[in-house]
Protein backbone atom coordinates (compact mmCIF):
# COMPACT_ATOMS: atom_id res chain seq x y z
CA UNK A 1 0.00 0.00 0.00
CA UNK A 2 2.93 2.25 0.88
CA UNK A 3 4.10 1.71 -2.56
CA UNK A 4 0.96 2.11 -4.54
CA UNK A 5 0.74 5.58 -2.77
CA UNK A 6 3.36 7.09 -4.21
CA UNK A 7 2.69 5.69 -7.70
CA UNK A 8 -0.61 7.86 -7.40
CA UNK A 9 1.01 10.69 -6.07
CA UNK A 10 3.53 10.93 -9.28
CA UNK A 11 0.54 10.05 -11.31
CA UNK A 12 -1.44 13.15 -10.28
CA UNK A 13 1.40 15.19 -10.72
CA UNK A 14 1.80 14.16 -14.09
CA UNK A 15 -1.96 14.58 -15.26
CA UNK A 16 -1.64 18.44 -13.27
CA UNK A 17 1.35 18.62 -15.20
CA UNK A 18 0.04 17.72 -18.49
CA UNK A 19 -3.56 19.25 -17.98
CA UNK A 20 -1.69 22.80 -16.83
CA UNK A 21 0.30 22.07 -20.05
CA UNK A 22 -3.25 21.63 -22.14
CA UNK A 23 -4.24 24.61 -20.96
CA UNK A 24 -1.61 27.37 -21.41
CA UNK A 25 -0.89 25.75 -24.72
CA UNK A 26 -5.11 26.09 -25.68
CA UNK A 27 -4.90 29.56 -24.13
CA UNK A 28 -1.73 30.74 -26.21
CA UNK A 29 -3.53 29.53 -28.82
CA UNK A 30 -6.41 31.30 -28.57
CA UNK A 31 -4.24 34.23 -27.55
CA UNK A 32 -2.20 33.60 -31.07
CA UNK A 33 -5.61 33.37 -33.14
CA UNK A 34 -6.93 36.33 -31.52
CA UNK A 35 -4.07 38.12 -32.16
CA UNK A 36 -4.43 37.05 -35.97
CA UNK A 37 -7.75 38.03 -36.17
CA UNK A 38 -7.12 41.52 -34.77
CA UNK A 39 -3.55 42.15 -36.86
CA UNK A 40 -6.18 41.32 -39.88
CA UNK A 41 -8.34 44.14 -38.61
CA UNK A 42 -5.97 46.29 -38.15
CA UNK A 43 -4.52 45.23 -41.89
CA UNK A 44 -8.13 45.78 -43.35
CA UNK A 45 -8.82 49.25 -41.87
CA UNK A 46 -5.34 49.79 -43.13
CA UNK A 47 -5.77 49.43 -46.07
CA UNK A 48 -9.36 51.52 -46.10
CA UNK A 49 -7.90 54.30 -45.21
CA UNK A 50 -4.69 54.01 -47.64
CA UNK A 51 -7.06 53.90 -50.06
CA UNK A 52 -9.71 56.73 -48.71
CA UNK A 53 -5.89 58.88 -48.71
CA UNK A 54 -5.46 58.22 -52.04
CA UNK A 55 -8.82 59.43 -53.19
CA UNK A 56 -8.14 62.65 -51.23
CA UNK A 57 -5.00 63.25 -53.01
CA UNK A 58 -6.50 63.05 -55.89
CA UNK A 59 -9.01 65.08 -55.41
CA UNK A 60 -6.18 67.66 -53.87
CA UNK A 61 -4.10 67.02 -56.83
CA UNK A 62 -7.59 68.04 -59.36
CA UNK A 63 -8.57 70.97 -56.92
CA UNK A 64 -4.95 72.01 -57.23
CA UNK A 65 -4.65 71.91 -61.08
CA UNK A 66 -7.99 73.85 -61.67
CA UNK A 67 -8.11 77.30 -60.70
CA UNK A 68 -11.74 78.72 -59.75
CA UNK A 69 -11.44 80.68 -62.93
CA UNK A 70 -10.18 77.52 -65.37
CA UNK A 71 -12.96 75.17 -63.38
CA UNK A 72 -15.95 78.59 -63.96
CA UNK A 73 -14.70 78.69 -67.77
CA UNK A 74 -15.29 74.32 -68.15
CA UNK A 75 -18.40 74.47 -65.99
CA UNK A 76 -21.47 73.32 -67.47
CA UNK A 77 -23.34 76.13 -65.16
CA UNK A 78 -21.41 79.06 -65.75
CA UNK A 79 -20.81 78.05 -69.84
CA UNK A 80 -23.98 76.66 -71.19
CA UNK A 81 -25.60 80.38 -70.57
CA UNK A 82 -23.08 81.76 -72.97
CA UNK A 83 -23.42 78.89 -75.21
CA UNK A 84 -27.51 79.36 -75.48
CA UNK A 85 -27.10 83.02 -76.52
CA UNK A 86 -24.37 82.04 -79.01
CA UNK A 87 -27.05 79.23 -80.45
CA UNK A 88 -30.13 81.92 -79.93
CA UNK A 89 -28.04 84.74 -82.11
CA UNK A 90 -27.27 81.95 -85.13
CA UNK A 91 -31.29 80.82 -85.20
CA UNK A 92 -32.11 84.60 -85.43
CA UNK A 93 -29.30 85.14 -88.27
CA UNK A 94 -30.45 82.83 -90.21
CA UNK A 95 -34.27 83.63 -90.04
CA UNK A 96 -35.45 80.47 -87.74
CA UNK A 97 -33.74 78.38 -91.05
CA UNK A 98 -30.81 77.48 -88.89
CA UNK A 99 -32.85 75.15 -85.78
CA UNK A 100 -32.27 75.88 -82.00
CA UNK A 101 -31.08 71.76 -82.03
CA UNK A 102 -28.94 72.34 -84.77
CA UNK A 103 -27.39 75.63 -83.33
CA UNK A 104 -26.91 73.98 -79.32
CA UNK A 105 -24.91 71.13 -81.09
CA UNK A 106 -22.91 73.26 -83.07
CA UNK A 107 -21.47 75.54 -80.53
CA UNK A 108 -20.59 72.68 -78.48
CA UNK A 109 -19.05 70.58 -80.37
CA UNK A 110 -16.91 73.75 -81.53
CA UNK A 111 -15.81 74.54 -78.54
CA UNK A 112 -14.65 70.89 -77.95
CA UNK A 113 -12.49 71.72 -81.23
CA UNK A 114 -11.52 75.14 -79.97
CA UNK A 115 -13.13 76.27 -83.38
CA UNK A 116 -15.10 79.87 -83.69
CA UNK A 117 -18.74 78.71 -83.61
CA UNK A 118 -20.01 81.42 -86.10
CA UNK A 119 -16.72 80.47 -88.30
CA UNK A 120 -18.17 77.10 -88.62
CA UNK A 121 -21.71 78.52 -88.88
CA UNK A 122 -20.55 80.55 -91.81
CA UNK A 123 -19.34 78.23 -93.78
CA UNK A 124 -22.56 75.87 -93.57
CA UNK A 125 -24.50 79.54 -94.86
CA UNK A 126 -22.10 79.66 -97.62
CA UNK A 127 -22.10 75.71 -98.12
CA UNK A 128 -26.32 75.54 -98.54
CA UNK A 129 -26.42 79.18 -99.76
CA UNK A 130 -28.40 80.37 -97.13
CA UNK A 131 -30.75 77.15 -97.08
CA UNK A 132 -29.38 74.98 -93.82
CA UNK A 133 -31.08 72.21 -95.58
CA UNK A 134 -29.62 69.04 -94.81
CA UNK A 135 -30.80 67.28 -97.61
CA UNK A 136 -29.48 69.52 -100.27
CA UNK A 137 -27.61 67.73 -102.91
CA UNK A 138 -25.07 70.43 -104.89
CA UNK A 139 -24.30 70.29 -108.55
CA UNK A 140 -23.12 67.66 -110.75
CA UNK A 141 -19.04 68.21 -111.14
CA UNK A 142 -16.08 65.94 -112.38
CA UNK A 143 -15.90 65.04 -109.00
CA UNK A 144 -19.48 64.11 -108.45
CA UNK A 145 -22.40 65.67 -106.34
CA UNK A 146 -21.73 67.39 -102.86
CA UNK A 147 -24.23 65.86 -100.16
CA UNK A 148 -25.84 67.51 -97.05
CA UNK A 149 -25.52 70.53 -95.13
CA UNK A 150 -21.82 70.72 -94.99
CA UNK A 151 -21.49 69.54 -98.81
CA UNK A 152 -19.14 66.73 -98.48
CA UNK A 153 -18.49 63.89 -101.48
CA UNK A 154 -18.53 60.74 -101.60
CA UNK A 155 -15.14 60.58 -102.30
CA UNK A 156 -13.84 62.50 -99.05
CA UNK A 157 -16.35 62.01 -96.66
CA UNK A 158 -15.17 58.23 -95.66
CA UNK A 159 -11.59 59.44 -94.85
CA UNK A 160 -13.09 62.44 -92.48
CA UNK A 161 -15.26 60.02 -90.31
CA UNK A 162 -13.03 57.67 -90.31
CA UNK A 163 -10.42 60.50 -88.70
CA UNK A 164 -13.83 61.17 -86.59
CA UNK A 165 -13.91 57.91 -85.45
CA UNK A 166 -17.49 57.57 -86.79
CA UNK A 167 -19.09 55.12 -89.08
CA UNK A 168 -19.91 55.59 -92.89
CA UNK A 169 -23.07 55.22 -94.64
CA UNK A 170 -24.05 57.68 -97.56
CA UNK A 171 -26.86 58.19 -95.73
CA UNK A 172 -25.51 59.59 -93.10
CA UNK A 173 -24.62 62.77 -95.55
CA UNK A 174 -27.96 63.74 -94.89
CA UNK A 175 -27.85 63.90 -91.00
CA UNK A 176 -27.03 67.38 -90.44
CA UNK A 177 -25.36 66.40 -86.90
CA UNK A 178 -23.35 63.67 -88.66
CA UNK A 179 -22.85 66.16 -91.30
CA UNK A 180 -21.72 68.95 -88.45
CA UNK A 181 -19.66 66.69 -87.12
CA UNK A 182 -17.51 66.05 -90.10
CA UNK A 183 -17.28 69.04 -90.47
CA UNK A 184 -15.76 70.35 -87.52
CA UNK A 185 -13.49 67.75 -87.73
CA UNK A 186 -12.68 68.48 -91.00
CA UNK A 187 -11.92 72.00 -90.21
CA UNK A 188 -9.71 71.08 -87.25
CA UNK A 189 -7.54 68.82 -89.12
CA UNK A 190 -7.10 71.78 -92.28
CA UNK A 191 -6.41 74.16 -88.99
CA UNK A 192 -3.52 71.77 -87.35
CA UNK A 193 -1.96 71.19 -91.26
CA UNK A 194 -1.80 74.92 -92.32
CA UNK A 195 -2.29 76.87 -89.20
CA UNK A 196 -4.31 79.71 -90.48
CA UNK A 197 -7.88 80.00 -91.60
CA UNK A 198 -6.65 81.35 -94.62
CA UNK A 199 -5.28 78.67 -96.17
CA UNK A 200 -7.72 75.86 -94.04
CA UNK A 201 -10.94 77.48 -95.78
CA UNK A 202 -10.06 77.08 -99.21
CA UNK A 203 -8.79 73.82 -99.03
CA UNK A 204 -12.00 72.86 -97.79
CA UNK A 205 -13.79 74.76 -100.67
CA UNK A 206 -11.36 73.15 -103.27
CA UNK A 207 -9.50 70.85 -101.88
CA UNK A 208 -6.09 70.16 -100.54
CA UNK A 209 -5.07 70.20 -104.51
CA UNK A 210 -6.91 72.61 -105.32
CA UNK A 211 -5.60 75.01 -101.96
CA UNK A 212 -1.93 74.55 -103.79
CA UNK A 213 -3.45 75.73 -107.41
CA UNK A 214 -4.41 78.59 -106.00
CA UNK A 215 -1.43 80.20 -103.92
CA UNK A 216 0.40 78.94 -106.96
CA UNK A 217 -1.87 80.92 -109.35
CA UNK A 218 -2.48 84.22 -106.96
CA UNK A 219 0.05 84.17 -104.57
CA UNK A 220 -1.76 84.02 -101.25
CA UNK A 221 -4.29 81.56 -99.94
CA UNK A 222 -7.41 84.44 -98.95
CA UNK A 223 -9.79 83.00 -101.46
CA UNK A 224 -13.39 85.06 -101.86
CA UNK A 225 -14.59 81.86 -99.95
CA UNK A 226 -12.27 82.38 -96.89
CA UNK A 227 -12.47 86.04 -96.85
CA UNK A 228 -16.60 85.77 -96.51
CA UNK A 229 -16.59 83.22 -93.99
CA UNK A 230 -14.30 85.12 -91.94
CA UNK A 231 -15.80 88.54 -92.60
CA UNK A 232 -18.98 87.31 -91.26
CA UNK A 233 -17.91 85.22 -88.43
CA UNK A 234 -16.14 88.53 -86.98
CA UNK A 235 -19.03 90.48 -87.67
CA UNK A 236 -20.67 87.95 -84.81
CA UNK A 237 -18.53 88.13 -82.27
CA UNK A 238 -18.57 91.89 -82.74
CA UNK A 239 -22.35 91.76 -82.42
CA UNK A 240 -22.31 89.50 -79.79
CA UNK A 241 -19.54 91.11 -77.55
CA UNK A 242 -21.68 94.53 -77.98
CA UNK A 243 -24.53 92.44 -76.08
């Protein structure tokens, strides 16, 4: 019996031993997953607010680039005003021929080109002779007829709305936004290759070709066709910076 009691003695010890053991291990482990848990947290909101930095930089960095004068001259609020008139003054020019639609889309889509609305307004009076009509076919040439409000051919029009990123269907000639639109882009590209109006309006009137026929044959580029167009597109802004 004497020996049997120490056997149970050393026995207990060892389960104490073993069940302390059990425990500190199961509570560093919980200790170790809690601490996981809350590191992930911690990682996660983190990373929110890296991220809600970032967007605050960025909208520093955009505040930053844009004066209050640049961001009042690209606002929609402060520009389309100035824009309606401009589109009001071309419907009344032309009589109620040219339409308040027609005019709107115009003057914005110049301004995207940095292009004098009533330069490009112009040159659509001189193109339909007055008319605006966007189904106007012109006169039979070498070339072929001249389609829609801005007059193009068959033969150049593909190349421009390709260049405008839009698609091609002869059709389409007789859309007068479609028709606006090459136009615009049109006069944009003449602009950036010659860098004056001079020489940009009568190679749209006669072509690149026929631009280099005529310097060649009067020494300058200021065809009647250019002159008018700019004449009359001066003669707006006058009017309209006297309002």
């Amino acid at each position: 019996m004497k020996r049997v009691q120490p056997l149970i003695q050393i026995g207990v010890a060892v389960l104490l031993v073993a069940g302390t053991f059990f425990v500190v291990n199961e509570v560093q482990k919980q200790q170790s997953e809690d601490l996981a848990e809350e590191n992930e947290r911690l990682e996660n909101k983190n990373e929110k607010l890296e991220n809600k930095n970032e967007t605050l930089t960025s909208t520093n960095d955009y505040l930053k680039q844009q004066s209050n004068e640049d961001a009042k001259k690209e606002n929609g609020y402060y520009t389309w005003p100035k824009m309606e008139q401009k589109a009001e003054q071309l419907v009344t020019e032309s009589n109620g021929e040219f339409k308040k639609t027609w005019a709107l889309y115009l003057v914005r889509e110049a301004k995207r080109y940095d292009i004098d609305p009533y330069l490009a307004y112009e040159l659509l009076k001189v193109e339909t002779g007055g008319t605006f009509d966007p189904d106007l076919v012109g006169p039979e040439t070498k070339y072929g007829h001249a389609y829609g409000m801005s007059q193009f051919m068959k033969n150049t029009a593909p190349w421009i709305a390709d260049m405008a990123g839009l698609p091609y269907e002869d059709e389409l000639l007789f859309d007068p936004y479609y028709s606006m639109q090459l136009s615009l882009v049109y006069l944009d590209f003449l602009h950036n290759e010659y860098g004056n109006w001079d020489e940009a309006l009568t190679a749209y009137h006669r072509g690149m070709g026929g631009l280099e026929d005529y310097k060649e044959e009067n020494g300058h580029a200021r065809s009647w066709y250019a002159k008018e167009i700019q004449n009359k597109a001066e003669n707006h802004t006058t009017v309209a910076l006297a309002n």
